[in-house]
PDB file of N, CA and C in Angstrom:
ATOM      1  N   UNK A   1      -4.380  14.210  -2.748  1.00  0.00           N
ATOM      2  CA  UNK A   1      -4.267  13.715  -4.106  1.00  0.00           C
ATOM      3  C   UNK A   1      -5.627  13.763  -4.784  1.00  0.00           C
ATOM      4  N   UNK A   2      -5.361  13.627  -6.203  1.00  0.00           N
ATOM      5  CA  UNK A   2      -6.748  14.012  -6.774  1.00  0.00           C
ATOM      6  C   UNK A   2      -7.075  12.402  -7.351  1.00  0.00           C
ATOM      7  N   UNK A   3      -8.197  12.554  -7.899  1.00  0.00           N
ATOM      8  CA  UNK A   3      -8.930  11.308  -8.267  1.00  0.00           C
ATOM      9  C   UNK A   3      -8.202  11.022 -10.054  1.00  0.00           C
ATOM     10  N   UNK A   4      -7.430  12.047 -10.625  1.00  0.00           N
ATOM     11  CA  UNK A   4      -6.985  11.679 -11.558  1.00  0.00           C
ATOM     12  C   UNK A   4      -5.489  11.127 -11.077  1.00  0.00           C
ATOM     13  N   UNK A   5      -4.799  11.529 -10.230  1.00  0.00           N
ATOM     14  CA  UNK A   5      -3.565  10.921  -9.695  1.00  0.00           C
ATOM     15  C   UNK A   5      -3.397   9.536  -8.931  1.00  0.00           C
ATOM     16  N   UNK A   6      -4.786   9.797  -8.149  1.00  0.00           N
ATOM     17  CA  UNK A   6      -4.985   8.247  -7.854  1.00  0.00           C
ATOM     18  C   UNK A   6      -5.049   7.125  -8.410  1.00  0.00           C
ATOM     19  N   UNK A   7      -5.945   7.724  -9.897  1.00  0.00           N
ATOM     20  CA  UNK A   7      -6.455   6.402 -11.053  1.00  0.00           C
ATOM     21  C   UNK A   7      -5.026   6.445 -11.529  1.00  0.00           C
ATOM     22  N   UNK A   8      -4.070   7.247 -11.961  1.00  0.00           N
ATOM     23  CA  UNK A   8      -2.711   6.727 -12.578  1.00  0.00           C
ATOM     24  C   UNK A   8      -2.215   5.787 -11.688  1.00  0.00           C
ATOM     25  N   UNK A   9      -2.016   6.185 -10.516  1.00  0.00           N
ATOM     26  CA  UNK A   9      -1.007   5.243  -9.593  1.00  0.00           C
ATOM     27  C   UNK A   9      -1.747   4.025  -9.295  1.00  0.00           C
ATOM     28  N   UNK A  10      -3.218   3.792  -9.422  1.00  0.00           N
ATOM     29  CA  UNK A  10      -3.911   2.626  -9.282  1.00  0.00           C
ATOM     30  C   UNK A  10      -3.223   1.513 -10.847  1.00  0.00           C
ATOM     31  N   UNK A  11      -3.263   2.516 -11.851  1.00  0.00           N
ATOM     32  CA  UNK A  11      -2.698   1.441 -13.344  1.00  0.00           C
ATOM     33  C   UNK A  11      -1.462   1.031 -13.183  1.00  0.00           C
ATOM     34  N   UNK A  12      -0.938   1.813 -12.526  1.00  0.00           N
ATOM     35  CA  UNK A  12       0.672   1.371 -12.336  1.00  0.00           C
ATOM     36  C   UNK A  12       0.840   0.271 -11.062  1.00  0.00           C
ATOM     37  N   UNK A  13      -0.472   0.325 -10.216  1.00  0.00           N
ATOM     38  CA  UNK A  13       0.322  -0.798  -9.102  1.00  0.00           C
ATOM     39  C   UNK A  13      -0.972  -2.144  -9.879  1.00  0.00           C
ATOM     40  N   UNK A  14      -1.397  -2.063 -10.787  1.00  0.00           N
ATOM     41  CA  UNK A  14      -1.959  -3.297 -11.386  1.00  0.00           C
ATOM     42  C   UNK A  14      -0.953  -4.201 -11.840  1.00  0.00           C
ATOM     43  N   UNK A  15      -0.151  -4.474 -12.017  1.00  0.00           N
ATOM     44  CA  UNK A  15       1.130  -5.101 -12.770  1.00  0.00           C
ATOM     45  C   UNK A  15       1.911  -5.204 -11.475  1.00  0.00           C
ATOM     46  N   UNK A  16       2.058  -4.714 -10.089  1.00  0.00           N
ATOM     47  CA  UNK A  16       2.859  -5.246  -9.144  1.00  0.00           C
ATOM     48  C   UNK A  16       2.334  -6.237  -8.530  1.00  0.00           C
ATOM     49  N   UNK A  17       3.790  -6.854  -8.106  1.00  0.00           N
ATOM     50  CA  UNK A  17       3.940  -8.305  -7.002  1.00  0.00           C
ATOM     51  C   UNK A  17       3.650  -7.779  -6.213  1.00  0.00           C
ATOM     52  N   UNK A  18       2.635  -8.642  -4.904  1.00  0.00           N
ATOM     53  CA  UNK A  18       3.357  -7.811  -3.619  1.00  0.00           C
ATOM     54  C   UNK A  18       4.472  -8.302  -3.078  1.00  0.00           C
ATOM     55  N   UNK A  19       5.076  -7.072  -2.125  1.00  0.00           N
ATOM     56  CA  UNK A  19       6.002  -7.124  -1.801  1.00  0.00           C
ATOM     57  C   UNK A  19       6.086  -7.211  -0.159  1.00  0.00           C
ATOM     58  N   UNK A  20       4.966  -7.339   0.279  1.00  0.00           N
ATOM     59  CA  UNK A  20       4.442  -7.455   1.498  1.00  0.00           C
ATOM     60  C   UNK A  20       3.121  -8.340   1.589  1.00  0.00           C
ATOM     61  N   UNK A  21       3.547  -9.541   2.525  1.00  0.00           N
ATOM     62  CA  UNK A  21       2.588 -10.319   3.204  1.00  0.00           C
ATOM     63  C   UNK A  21       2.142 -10.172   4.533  1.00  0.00           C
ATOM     64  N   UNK A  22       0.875  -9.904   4.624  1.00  0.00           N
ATOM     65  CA  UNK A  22       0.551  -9.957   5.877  1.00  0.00           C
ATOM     66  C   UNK A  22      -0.316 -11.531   6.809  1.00  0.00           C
ATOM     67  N   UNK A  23       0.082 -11.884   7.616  1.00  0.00           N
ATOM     68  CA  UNK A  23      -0.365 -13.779   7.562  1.00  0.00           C
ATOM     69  C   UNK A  23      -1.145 -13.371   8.853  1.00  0.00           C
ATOM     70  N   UNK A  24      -1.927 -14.488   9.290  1.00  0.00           N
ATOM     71  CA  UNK A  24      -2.663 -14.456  10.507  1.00  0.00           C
ATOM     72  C   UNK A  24      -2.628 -13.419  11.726  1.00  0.00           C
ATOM     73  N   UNK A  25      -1.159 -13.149  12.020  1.00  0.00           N
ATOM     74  CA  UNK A  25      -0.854 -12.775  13.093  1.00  0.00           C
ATOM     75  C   UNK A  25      -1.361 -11.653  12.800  1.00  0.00           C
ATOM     76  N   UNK A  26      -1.707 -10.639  12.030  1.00  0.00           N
ATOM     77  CA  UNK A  26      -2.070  -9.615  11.652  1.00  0.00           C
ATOM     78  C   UNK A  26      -0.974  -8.830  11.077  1.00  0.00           C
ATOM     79  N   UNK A  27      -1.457  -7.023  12.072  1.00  0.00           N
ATOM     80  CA  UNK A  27      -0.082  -5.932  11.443  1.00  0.00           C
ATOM     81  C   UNK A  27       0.731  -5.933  12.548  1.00  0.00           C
ATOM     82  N   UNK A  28       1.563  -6.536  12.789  1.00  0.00           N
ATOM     83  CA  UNK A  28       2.514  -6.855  14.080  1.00  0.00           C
ATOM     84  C   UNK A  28       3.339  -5.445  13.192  1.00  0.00           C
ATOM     85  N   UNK A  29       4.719  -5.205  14.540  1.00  0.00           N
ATOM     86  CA  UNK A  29       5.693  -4.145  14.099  1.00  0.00           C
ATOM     87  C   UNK A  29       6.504  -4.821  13.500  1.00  0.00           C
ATOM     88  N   UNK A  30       6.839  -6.296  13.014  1.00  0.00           N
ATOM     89  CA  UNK A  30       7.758  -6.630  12.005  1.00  0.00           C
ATOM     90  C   UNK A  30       7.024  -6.438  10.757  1.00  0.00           C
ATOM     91  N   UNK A  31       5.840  -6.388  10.271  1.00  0.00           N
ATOM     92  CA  UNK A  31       5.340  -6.042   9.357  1.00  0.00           C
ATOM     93  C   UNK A  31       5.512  -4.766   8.724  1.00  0.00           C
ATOM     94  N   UNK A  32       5.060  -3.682   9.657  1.00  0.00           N
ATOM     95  CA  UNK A  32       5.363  -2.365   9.500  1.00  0.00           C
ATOM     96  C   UNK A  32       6.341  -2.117   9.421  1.00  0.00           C
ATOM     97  N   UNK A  33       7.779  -2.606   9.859  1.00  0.00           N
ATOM     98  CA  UNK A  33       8.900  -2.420   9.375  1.00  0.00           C
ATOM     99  C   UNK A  33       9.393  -2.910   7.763  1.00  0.00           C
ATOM    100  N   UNK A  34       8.789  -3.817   7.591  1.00  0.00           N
ATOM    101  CA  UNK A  34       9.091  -4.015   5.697  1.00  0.00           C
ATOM    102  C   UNK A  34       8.322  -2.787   4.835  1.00  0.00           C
ATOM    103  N   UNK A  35       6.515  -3.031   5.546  1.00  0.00           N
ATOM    104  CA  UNK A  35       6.036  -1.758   4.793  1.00  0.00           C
ATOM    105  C   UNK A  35       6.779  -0.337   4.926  1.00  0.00           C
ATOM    106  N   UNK A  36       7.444   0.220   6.011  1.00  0.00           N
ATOM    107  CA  UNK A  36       8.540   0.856   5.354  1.00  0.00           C
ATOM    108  C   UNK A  36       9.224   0.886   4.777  1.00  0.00           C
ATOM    109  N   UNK A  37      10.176  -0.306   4.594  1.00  0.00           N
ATOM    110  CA  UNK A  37      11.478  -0.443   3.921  1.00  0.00           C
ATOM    111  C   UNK A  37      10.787  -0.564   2.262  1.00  0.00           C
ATOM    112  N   UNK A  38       9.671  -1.111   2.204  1.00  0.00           N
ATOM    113  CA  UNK A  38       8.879  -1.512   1.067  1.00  0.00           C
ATOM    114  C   UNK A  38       8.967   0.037  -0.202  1.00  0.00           C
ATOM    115  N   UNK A  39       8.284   0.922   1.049  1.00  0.00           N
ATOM    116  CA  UNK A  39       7.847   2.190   0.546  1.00  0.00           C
ATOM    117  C   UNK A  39       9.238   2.750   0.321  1.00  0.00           C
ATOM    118  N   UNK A  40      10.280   3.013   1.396  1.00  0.00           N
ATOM    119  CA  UNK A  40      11.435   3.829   0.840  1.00  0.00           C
ATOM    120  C   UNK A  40      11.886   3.290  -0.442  1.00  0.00           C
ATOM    121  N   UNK A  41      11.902   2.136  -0.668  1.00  0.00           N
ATOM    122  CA  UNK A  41      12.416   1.873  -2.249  1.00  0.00           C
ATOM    123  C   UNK A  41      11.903   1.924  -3.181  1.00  0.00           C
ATOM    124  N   UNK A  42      10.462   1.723  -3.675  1.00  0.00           N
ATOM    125  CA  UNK A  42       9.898   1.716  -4.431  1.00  0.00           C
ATOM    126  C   UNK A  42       8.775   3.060  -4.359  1.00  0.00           C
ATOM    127  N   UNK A  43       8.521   3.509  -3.636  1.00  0.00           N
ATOM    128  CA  UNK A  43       7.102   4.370  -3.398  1.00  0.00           C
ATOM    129  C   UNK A  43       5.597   3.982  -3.591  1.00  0.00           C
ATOM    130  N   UNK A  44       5.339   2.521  -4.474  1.00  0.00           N
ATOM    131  CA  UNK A  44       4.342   2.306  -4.633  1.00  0.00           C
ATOM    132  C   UNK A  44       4.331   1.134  -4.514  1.00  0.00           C
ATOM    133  N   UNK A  45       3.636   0.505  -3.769  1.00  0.00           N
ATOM    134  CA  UNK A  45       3.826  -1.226  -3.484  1.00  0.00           C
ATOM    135  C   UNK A  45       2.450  -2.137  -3.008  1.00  0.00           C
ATOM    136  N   UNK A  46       2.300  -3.174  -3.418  1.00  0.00           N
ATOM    137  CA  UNK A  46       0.869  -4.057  -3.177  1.00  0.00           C
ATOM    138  C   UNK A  46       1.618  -4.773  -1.869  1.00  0.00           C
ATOM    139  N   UNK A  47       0.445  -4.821  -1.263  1.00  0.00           N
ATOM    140  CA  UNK A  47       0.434  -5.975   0.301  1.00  0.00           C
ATOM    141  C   UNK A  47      -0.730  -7.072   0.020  1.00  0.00           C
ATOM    142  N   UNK A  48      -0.044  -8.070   0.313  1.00  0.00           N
ATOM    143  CA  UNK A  48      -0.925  -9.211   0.260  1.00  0.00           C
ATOM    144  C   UNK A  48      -1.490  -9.561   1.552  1.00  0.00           C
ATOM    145  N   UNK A  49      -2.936  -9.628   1.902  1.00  0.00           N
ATOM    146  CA  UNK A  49      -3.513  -9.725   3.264  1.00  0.00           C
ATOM    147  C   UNK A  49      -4.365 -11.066   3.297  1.00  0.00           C
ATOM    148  N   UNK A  50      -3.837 -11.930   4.872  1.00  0.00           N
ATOM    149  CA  UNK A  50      -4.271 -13.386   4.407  1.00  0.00           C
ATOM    150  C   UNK A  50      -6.011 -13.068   5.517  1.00  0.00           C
ATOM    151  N   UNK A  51      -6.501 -13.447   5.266  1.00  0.00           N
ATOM    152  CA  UNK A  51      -8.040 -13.478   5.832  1.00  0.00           C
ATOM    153  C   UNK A  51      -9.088 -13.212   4.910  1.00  0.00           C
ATOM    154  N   UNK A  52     -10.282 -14.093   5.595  1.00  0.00           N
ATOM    155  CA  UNK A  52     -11.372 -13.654   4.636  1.00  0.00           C
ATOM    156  C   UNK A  52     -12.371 -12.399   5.292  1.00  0.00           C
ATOM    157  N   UNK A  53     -12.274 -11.664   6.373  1.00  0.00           N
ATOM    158  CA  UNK A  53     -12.772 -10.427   6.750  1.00  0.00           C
ATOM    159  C   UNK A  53     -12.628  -9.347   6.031  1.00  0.00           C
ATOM    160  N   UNK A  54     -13.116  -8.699   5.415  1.00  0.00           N
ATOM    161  CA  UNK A  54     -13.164  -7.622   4.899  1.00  0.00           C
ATOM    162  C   UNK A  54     -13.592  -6.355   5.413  1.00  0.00           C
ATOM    163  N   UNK A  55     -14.080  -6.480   6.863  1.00  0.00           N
ATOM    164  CA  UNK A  55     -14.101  -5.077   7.234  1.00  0.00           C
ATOM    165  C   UNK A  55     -12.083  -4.957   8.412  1.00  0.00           C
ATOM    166  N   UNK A  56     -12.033  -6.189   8.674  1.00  0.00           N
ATOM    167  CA  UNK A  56     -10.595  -6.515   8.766  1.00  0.00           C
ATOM    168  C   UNK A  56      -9.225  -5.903   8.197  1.00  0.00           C
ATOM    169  N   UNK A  57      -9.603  -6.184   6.672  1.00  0.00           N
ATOM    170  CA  UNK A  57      -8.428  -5.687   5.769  1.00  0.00           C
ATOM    171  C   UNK A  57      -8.451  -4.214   5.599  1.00  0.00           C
ATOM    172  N   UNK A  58     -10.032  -3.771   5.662  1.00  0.00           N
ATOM    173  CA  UNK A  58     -10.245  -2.184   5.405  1.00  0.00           C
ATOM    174  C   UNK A  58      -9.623  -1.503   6.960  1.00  0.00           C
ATOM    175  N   UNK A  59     -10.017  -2.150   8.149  1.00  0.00           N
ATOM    176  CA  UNK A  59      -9.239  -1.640   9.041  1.00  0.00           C
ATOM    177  C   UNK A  59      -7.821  -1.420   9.193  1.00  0.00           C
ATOM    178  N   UNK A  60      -6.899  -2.798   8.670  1.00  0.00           N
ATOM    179  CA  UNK A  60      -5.479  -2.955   8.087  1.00  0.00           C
ATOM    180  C   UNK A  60      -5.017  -1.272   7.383  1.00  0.00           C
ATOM    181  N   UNK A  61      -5.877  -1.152   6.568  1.00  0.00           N
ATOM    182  CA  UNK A  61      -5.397  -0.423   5.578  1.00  0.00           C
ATOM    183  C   UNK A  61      -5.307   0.502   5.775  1.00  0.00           C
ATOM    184  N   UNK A  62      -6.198   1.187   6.637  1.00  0.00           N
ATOM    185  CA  UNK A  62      -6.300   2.646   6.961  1.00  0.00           C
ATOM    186  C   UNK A  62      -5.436   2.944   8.466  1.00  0.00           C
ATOM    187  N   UNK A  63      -4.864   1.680   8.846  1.00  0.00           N
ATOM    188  CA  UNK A  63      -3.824   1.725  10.048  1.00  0.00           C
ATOM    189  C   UNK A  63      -2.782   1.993  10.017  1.00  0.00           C
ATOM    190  N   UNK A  64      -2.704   1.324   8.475  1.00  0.00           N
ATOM    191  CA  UNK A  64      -1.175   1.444   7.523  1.00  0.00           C
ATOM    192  C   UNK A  64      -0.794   2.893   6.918  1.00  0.00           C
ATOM    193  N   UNK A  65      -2.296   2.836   6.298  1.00  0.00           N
ATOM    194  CA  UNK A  65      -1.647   4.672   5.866  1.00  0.00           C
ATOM    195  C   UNK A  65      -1.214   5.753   7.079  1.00  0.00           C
ATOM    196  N   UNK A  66      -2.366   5.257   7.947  1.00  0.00           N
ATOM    197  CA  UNK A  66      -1.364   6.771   9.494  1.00  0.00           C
ATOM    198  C   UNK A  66      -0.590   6.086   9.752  1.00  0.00           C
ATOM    199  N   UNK A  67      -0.409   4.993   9.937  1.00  0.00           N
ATOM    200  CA  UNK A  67       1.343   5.071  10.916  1.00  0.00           C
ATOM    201  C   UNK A  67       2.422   5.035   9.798  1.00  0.00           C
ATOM    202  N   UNK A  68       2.699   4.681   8.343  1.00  0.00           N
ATOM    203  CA  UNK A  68       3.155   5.126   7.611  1.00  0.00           C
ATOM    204  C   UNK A  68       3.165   6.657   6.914  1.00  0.00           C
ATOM    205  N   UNK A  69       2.139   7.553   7.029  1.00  0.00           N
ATOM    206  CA  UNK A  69       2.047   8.200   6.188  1.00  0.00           C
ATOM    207  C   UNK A  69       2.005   8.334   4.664  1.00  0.00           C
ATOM    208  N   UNK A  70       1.583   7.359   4.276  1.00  0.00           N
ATOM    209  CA  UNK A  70       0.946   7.104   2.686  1.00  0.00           C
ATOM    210  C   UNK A  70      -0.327   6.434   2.453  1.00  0.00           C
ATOM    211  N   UNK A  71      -0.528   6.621   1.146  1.00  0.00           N
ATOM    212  CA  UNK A  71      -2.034   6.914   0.712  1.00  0.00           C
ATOM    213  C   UNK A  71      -2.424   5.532   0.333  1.00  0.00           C
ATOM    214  N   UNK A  72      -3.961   5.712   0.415  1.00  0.00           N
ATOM    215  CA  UNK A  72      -4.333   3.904  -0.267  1.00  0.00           C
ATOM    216  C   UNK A  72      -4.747   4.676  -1.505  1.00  0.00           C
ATOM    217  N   UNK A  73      -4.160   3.623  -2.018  1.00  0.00           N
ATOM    218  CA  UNK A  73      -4.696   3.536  -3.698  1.00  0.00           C
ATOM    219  C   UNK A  73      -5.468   3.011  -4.221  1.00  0.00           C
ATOM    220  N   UNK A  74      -5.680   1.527  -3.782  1.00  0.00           N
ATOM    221  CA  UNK A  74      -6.579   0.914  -3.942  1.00  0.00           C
ATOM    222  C   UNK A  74      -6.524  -0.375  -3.141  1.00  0.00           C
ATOM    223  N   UNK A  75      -7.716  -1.442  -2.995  1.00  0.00           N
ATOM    224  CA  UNK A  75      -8.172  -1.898  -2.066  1.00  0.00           C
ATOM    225  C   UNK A  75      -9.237  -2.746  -3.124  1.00  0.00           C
ATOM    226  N   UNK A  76      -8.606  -4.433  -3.307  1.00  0.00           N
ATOM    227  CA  UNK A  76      -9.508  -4.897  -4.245  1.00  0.00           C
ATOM    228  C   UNK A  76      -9.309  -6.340  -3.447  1.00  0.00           C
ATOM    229  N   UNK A  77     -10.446  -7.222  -3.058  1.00  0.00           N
ATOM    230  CA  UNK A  77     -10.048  -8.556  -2.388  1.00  0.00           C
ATOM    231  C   UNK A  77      -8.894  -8.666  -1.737  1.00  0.00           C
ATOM    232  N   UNK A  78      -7.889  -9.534  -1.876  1.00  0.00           N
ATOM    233  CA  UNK A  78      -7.208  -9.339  -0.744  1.00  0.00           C
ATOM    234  C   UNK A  78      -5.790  -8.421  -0.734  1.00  0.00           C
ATOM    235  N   UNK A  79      -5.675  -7.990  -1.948  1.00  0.00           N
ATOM    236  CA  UNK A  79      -4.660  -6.882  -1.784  1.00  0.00           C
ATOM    237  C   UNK A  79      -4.980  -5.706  -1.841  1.00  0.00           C
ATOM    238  N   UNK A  80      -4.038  -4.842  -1.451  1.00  0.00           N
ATOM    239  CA  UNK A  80      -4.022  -3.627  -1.188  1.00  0.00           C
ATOM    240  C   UNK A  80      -2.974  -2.414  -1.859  1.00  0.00           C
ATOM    241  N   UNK A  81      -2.870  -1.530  -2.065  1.00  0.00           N
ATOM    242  CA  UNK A  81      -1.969  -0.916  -3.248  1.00  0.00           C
ATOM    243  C   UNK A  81      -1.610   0.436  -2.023  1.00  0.00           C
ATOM    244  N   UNK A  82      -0.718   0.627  -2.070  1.00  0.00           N
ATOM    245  CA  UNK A  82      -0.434   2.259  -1.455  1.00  0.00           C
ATOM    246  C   UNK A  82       0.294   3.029  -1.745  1.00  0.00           C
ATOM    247  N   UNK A  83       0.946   4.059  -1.442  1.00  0.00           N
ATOM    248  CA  UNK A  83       2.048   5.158  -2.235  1.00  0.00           C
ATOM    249  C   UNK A  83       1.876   6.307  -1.051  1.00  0.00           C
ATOM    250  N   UNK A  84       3.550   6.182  -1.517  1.00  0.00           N
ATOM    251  CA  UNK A  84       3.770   7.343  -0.261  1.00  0.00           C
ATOM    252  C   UNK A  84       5.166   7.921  -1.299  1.00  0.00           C
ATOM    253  N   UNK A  85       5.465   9.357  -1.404  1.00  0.00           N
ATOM    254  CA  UNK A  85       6.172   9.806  -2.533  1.00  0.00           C
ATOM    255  C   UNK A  85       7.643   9.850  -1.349  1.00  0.00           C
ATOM    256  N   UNK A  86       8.624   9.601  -1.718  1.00  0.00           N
ATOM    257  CA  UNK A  86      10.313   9.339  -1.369  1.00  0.00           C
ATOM    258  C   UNK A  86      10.742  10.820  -1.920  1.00  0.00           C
ATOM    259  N   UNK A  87      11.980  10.974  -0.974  1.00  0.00           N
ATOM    260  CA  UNK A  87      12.843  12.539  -1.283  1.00  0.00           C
ATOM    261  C   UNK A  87      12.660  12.405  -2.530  1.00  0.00           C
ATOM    262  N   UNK A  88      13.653  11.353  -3.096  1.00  0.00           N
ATOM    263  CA  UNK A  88      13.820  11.074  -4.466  1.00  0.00           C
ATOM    264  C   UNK A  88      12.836  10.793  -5.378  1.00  0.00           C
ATOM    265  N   UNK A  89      11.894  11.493  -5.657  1.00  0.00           N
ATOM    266  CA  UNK A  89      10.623  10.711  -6.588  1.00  0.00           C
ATOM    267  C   UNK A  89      11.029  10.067  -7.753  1.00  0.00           C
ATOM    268  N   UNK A  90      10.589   9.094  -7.473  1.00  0.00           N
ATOM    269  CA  UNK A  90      10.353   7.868  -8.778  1.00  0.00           C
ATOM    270  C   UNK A  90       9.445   7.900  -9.636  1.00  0.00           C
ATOM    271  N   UNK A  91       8.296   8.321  -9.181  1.00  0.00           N
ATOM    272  CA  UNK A  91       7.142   8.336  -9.833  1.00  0.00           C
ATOM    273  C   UNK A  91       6.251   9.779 -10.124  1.00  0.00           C
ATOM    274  N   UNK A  92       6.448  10.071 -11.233  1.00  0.00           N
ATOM    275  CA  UNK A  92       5.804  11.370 -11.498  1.00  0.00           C
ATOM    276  C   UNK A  92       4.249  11.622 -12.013  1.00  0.00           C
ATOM    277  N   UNK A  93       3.924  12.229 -10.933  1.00  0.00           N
ATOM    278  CA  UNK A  93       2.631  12.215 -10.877  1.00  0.00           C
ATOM    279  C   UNK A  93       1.699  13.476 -11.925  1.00  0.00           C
ATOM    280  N   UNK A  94       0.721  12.971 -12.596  1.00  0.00           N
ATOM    281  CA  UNK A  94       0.446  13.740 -13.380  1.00  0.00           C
ATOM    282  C   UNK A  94      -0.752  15.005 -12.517  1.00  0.00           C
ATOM    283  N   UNK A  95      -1.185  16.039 -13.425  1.00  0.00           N
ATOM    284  CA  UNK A  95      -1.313  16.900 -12.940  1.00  0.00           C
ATOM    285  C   UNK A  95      -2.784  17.168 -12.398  1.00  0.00           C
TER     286      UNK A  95
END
């Protein structure tokens, strides 16, 4: 993805809830199972991450994109934004 596709999908997940909490226990596999279910429906979705570590959450994040296969978008205090594009695209990405 390019840095102009990224900054769109970054404006568009500014205005989302998350739809994923992540609490103490960390990224257990019940987690990763919503962040799938998260992504098949929507394609673009914020995770809320509880800790104050920050090389923590950056590890989170980049664990999430390989075993999901989708992209970080962005990464601001404690949430996190990602996108991974569905058969069905929802979201059309500019050029």
């Amino acid at each position: 993805m390019n840095s102009r596709q990224i900054s769109y999908l970054r404006g568009l997940g500014h205005h989302l809830n998350p739809v994923v909490s992540i609490g103490n226990a960390g990224l257990t596999e019940q987690v990763l199972k919503e962040i799938e279910l998260a992504l098949n429906a929507h394609e673009l979705i914020k995770i809320k991450v509880a800790g104050d570590d920050r090389a923590l959450r950056v590890s989170m994040l980049e664990d999430i994109c390989e075993k999901s296969g989708a992209v970080a978008v962005h990464h601001i205090g404690k949430q996190l934004v990602i996108y991974r594009p569905s058969e069905k695209a929802r979201i059309v990405l500019p050029k």
